[in-house]
PDB file of N, CA and C in Angstrom:
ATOM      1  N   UNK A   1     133.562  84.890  33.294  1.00  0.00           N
ATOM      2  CA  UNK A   1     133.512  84.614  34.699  1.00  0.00           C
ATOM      3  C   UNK A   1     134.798  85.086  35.358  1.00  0.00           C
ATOM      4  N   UNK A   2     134.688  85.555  36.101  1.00  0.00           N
ATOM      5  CA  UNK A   2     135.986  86.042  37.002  1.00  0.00           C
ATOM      6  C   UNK A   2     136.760  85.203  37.806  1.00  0.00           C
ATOM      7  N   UNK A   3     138.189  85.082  38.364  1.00  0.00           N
ATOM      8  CA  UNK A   3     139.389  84.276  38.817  1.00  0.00           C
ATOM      9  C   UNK A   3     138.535  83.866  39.723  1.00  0.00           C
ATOM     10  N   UNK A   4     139.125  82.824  40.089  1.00  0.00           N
ATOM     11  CA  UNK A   4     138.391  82.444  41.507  1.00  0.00           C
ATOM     12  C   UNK A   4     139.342  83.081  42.478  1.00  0.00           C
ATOM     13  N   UNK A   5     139.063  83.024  43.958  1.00  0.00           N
ATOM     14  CA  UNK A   5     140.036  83.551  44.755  1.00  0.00           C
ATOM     15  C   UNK A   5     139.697  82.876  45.805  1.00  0.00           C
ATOM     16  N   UNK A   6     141.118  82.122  46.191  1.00  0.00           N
ATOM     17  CA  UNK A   6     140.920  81.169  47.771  1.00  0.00           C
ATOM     18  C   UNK A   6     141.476  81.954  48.950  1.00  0.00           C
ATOM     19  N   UNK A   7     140.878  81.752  49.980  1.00  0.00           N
ATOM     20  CA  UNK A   7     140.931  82.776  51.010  1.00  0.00           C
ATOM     21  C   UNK A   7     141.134  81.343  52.306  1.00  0.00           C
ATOM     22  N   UNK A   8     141.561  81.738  53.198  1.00  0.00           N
ATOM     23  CA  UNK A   8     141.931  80.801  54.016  1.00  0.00           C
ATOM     24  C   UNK A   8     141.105  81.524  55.345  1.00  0.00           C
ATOM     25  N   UNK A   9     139.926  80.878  56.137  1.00  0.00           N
ATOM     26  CA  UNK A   9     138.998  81.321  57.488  1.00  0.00           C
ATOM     27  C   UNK A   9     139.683  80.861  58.534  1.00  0.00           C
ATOM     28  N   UNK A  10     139.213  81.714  59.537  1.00  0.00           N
ATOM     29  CA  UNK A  10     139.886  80.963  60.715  1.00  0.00           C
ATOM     30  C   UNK A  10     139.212  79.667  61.146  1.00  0.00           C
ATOM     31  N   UNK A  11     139.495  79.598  62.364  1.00  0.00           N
ATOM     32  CA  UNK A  11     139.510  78.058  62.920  1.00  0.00           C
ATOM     33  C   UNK A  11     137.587  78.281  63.588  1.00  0.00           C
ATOM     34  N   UNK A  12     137.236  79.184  63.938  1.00  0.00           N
ATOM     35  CA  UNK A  12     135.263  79.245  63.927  1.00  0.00           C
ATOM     36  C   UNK A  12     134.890  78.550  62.816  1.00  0.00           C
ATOM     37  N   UNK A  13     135.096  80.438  62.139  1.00  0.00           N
ATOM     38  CA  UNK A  13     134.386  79.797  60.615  1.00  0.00           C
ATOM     39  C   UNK A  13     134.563  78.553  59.943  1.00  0.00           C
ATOM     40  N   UNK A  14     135.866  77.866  60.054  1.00  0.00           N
ATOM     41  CA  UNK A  14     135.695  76.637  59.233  1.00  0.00           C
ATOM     42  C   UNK A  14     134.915  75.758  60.154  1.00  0.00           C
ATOM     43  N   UNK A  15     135.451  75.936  61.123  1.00  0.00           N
ATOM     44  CA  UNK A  15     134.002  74.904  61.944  1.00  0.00           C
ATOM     45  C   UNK A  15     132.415  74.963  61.602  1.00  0.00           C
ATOM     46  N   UNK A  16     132.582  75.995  61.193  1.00  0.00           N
ATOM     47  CA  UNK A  16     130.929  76.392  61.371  1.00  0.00           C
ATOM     48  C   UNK A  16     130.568  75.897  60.441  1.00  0.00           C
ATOM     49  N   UNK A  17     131.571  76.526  58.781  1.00  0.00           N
ATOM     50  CA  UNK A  17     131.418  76.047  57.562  1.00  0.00           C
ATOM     51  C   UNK A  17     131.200  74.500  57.369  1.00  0.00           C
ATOM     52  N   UNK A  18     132.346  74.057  58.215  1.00  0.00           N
ATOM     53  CA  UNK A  18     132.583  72.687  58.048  1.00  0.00           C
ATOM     54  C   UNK A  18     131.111  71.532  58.448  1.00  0.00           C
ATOM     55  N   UNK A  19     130.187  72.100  59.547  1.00  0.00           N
ATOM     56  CA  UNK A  19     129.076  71.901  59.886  1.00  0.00           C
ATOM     57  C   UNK A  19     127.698  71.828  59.268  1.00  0.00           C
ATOM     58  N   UNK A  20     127.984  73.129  58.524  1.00  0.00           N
ATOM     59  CA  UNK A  20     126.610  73.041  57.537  1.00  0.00           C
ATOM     60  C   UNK A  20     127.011  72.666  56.439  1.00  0.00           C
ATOM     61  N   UNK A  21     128.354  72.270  55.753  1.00  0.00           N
ATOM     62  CA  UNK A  21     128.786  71.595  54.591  1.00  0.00           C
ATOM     63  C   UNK A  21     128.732  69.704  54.882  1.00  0.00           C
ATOM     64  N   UNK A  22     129.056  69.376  56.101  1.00  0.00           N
ATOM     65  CA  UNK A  22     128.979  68.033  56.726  1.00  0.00           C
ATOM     66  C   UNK A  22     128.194  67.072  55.641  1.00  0.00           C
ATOM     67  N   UNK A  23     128.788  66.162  54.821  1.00  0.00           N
ATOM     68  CA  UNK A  23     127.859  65.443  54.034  1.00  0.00           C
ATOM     69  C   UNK A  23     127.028  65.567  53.025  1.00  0.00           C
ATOM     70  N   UNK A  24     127.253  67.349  52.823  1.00  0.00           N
ATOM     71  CA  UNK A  24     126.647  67.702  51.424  1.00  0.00           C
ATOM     72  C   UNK A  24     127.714  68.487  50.532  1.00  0.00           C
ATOM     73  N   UNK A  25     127.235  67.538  49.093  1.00  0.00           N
ATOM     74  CA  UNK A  25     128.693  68.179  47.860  1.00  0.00           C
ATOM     75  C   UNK A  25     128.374  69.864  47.638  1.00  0.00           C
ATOM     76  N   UNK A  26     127.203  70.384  48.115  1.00  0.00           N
ATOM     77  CA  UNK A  26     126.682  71.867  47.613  1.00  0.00           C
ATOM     78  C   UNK A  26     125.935  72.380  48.852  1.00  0.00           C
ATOM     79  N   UNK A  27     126.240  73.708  49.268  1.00  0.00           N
ATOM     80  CA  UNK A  27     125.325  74.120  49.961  1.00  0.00           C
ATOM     81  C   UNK A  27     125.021  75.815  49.163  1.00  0.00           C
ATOM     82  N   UNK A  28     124.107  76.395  49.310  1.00  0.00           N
ATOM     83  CA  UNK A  28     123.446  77.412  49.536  1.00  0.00           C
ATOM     84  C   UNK A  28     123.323  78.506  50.235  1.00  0.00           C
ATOM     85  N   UNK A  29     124.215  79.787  50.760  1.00  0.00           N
ATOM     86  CA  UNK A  29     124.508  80.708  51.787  1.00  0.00           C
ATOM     87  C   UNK A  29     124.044  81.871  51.729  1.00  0.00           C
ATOM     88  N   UNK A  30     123.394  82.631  52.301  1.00  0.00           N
ATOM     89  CA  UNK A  30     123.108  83.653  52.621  1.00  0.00           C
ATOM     90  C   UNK A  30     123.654  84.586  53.255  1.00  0.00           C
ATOM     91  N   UNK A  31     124.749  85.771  52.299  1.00  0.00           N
ATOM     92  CA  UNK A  31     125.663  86.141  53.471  1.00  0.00           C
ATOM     93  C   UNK A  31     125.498  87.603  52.793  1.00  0.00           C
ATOM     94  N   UNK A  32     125.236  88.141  53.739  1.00  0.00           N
ATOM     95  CA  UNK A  32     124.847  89.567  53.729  1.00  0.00           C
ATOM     96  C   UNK A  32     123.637  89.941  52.404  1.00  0.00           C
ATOM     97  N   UNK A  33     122.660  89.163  52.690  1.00  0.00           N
ATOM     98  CA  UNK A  33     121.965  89.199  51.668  1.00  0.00           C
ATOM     99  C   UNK A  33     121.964  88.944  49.606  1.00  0.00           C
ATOM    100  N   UNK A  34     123.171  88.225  49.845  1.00  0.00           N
ATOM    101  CA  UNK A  34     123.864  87.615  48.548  1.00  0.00           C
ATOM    102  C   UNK A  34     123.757  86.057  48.827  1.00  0.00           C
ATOM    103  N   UNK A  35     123.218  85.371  47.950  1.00  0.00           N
ATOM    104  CA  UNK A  35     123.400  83.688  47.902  1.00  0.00           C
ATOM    105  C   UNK A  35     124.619  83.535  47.141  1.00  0.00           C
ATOM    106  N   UNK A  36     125.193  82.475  48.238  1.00  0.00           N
ATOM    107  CA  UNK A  36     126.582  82.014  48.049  1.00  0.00           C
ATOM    108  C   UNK A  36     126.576  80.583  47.600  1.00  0.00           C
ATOM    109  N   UNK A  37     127.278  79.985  46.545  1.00  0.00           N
ATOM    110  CA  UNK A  37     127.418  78.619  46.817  1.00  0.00           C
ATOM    111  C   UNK A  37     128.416  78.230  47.104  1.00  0.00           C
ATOM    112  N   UNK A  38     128.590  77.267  48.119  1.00  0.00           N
ATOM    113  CA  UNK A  38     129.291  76.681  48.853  1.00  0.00           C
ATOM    114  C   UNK A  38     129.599  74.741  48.128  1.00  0.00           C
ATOM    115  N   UNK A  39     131.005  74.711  47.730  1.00  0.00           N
ATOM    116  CA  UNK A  39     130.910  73.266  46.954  1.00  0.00           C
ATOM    117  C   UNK A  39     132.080  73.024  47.439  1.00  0.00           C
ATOM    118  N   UNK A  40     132.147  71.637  47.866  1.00  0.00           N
ATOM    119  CA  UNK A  40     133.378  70.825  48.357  1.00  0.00           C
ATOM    120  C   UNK A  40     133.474  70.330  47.191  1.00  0.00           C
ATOM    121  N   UNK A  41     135.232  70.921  47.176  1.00  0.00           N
ATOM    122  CA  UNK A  41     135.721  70.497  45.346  1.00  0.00           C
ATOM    123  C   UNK A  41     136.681  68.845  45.772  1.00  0.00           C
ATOM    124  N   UNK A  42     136.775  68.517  46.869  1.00  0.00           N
ATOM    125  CA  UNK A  42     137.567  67.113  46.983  1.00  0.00           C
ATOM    126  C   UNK A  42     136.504  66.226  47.659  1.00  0.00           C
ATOM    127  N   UNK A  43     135.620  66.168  47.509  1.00  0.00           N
ATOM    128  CA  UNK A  43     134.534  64.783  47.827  1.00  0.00           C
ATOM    129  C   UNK A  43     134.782  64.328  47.656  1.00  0.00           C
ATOM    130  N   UNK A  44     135.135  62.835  48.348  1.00  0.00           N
ATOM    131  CA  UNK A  44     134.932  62.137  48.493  1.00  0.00           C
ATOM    132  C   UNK A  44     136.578  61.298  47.886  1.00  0.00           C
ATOM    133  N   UNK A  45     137.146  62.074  46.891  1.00  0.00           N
ATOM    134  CA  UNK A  45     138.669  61.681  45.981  1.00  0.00           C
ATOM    135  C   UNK A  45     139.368  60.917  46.794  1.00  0.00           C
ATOM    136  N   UNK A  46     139.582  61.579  48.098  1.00  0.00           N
ATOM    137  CA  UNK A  46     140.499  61.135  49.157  1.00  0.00           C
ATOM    138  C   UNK A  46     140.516  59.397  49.473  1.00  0.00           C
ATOM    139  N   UNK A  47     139.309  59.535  49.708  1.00  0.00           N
ATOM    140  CA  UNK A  47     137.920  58.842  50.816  1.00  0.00           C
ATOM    141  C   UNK A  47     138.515  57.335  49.462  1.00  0.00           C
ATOM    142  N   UNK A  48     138.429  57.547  48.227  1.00  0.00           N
ATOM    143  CA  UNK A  48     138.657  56.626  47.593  1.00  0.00           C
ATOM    144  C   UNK A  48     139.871  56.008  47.193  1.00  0.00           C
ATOM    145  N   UNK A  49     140.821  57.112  47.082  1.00  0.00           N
ATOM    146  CA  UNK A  49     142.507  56.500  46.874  1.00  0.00           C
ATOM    147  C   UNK A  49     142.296  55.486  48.350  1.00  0.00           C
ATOM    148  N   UNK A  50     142.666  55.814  49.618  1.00  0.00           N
ATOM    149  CA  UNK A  50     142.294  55.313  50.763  1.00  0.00           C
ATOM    150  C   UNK A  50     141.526  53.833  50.205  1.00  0.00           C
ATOM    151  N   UNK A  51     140.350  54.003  50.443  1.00  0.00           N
ATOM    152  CA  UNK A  51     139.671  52.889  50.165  1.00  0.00           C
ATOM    153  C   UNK A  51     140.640  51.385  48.982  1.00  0.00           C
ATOM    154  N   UNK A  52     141.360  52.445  48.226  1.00  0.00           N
ATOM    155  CA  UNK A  52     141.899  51.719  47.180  1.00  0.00           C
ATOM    156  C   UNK A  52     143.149  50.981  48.201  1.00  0.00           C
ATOM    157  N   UNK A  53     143.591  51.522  48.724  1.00  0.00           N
ATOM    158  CA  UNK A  53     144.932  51.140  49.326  1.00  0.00           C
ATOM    159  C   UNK A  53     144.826  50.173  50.425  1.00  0.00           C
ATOM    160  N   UNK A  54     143.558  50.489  50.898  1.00  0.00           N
ATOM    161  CA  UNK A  54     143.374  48.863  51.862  1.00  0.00           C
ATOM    162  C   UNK A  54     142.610  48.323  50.931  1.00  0.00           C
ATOM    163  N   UNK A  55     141.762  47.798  49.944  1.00  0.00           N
ATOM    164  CA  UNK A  55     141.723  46.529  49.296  1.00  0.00           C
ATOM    165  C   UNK A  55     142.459  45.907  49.181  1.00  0.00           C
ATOM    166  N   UNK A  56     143.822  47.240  47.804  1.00  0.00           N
ATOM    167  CA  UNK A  56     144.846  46.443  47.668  1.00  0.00           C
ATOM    168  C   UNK A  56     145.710  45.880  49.102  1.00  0.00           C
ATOM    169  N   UNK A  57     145.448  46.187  50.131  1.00  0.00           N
ATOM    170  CA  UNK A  57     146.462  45.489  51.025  1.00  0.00           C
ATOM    171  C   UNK A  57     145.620  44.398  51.343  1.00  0.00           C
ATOM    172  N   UNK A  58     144.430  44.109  51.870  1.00  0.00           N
ATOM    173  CA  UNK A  58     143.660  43.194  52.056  1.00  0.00           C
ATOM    174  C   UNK A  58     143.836  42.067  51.142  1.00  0.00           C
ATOM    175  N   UNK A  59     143.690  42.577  50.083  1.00  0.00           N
ATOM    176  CA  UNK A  59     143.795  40.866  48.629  1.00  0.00           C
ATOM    177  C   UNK A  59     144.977  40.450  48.631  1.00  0.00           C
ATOM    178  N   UNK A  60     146.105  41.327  49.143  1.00  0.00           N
ATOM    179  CA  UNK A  60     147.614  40.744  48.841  1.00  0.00           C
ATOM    180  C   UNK A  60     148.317  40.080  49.921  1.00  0.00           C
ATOM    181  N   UNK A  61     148.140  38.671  50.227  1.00  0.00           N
ATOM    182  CA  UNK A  61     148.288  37.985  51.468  1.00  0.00           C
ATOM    183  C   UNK A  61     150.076  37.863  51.522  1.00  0.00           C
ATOM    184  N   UNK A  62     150.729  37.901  50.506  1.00  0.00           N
ATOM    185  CA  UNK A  62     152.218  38.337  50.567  1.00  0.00           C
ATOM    186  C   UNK A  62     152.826  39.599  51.290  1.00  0.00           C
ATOM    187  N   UNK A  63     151.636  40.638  51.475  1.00  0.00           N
ATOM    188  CA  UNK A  63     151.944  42.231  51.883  1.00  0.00           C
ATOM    189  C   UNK A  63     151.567  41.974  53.251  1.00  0.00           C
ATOM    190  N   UNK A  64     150.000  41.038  53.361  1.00  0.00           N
ATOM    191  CA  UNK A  64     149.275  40.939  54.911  1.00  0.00           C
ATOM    192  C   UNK A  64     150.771  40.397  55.602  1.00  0.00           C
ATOM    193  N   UNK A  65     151.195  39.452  55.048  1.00  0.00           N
ATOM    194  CA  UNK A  65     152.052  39.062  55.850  1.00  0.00           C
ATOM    195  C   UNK A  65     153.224  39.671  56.139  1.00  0.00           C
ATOM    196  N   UNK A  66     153.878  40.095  55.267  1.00  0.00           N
ATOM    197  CA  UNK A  66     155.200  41.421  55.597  1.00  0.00           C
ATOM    198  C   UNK A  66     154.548  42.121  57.062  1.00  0.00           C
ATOM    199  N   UNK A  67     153.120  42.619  56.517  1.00  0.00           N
ATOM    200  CA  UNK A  67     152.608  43.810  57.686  1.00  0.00           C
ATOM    201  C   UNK A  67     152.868  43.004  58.966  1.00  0.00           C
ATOM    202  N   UNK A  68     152.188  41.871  58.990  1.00  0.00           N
ATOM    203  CA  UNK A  68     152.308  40.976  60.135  1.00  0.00           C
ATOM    204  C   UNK A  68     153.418  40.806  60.908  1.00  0.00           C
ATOM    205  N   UNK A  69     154.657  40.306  60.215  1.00  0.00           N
ATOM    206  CA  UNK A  69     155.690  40.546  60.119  1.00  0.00           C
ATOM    207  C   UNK A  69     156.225  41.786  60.858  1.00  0.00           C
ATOM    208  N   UNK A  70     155.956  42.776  61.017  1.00  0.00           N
ATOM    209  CA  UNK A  70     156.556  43.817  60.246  1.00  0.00           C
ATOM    210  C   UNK A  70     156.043  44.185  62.427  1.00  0.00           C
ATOM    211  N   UNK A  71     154.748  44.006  62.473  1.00  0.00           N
ATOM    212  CA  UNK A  71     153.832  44.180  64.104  1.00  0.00           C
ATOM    213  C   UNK A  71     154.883  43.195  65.009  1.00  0.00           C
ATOM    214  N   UNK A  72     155.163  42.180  64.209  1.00  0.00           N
ATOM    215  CA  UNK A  72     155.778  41.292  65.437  1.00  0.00           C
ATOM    216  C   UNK A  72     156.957  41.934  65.501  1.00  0.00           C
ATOM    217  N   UNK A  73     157.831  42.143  64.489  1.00  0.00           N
ATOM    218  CA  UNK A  73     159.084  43.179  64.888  1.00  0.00           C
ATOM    219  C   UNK A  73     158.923  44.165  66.160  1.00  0.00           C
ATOM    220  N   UNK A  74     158.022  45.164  65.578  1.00  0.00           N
ATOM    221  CA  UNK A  74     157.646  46.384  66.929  1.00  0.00           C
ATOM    222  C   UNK A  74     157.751  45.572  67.984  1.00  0.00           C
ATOM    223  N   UNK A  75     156.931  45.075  68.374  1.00  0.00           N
ATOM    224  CA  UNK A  75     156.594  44.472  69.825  1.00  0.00           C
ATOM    225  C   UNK A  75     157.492  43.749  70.385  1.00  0.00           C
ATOM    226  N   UNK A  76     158.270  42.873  69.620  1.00  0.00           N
ATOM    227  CA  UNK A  76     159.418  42.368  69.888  1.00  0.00           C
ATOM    228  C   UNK A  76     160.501  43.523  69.987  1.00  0.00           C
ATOM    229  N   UNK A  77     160.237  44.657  69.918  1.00  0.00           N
ATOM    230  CA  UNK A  77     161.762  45.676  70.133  1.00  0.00           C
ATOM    231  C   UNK A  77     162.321  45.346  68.969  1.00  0.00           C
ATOM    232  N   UNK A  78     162.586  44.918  67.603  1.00  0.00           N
ATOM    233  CA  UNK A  78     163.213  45.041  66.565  1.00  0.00           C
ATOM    234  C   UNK A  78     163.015  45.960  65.645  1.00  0.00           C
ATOM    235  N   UNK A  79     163.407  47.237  66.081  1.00  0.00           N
ATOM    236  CA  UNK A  79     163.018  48.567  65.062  1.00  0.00           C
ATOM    237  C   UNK A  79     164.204  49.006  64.772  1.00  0.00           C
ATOM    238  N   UNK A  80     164.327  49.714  63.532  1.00  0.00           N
ATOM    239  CA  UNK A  80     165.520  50.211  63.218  1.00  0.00           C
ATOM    240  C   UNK A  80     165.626  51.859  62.772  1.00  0.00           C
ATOM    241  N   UNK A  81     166.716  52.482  62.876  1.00  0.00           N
ATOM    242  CA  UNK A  81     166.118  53.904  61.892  1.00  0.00           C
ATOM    243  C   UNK A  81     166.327  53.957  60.781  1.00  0.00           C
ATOM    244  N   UNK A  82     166.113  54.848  59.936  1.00  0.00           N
ATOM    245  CA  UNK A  82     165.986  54.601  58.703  1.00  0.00           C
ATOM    246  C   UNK A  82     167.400  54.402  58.154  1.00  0.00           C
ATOM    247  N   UNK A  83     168.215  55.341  58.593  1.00  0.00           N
ATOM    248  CA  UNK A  83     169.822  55.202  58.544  1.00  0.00           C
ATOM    249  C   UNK A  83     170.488  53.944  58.504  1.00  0.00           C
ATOM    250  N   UNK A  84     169.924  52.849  59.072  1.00  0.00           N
ATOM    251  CA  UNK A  84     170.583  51.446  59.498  1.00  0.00           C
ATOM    252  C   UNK A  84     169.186  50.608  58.386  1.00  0.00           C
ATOM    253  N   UNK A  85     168.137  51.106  58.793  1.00  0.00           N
ATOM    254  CA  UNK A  85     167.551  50.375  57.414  1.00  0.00           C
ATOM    255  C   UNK A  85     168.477  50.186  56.275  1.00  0.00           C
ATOM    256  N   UNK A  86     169.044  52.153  55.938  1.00  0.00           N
ATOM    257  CA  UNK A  86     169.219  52.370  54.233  1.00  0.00           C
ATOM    258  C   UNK A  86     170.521  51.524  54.433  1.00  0.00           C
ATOM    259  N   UNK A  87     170.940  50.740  55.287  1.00  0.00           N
ATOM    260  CA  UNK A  87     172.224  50.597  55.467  1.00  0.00           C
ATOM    261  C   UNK A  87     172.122  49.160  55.129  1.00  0.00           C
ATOM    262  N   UNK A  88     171.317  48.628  55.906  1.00  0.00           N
ATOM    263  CA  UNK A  88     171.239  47.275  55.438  1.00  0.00           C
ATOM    264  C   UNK A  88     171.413  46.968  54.379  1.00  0.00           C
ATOM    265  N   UNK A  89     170.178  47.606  53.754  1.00  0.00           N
ATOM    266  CA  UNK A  89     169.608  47.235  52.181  1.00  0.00           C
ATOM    267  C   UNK A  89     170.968  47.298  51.464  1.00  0.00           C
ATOM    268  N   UNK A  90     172.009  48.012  51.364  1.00  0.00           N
ATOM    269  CA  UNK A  90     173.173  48.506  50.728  1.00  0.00           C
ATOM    270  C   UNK A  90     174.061  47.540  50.662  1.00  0.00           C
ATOM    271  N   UNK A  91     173.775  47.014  52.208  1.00  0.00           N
ATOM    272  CA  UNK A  91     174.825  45.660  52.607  1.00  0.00           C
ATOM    273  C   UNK A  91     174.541  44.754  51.787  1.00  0.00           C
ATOM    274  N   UNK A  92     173.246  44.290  51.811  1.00  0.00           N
ATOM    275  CA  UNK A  92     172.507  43.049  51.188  1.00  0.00           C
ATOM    276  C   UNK A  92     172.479  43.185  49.646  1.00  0.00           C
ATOM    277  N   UNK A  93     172.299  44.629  49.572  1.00  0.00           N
ATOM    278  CA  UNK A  93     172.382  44.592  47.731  1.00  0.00           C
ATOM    279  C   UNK A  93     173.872  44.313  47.085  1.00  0.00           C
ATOM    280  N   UNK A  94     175.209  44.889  48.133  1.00  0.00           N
ATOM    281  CA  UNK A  94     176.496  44.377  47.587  1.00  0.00           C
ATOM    282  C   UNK A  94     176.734  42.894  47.649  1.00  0.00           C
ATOM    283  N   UNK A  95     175.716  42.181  48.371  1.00  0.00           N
ATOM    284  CA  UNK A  95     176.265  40.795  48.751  1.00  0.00           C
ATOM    285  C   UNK A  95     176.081  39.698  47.462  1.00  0.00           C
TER     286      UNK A  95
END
């Protein structure tokens, strides 16, 4: 079988592609009188790390609450940059 070769379409074609691929792992193409198959090689992978990462935040009512935490800061104006974050932590870890 020969290399594969990835080619990058413009912004149509992937639309178009992206349209008749919409929800199916395989499609079937007809392009210049040659059948093409068309296979989305990351189905769904994504879709599940994701999925994994809000359970785990959902079951962990120690994290819900940091997050919680974390919203009332914003809104209250208590944000920091990361610089004064890494700074803290440094403070607090010599203490």
């Amino acid at each position: 079988m020969a290399e594969m070769k990835k080619v990058t379409l413009d912004s149509q074609t992937q639309e178009m592609l992206w349209n008749v691929l919409h929800g199916q792992d395989e499609v079937i193409a007809d392009v210049f009188g040659t059948e093409v198959k068309l296979t989305v090689l990351n189905n769904k992978a994504d879709y599940t790390e994701i999925d994994d990462i809000i359970s785990e935040i959902e079951s962990d009512p120690e994290l819900q609450q940091m997050l919680l935490e974390s919203d009332e800061d914003i809104k209250a104006g208590r944000v920091y940059s990361t610089d004064e974050a890494l700074r803290f932590i440094k403070e607090f870890r010599s203490k």
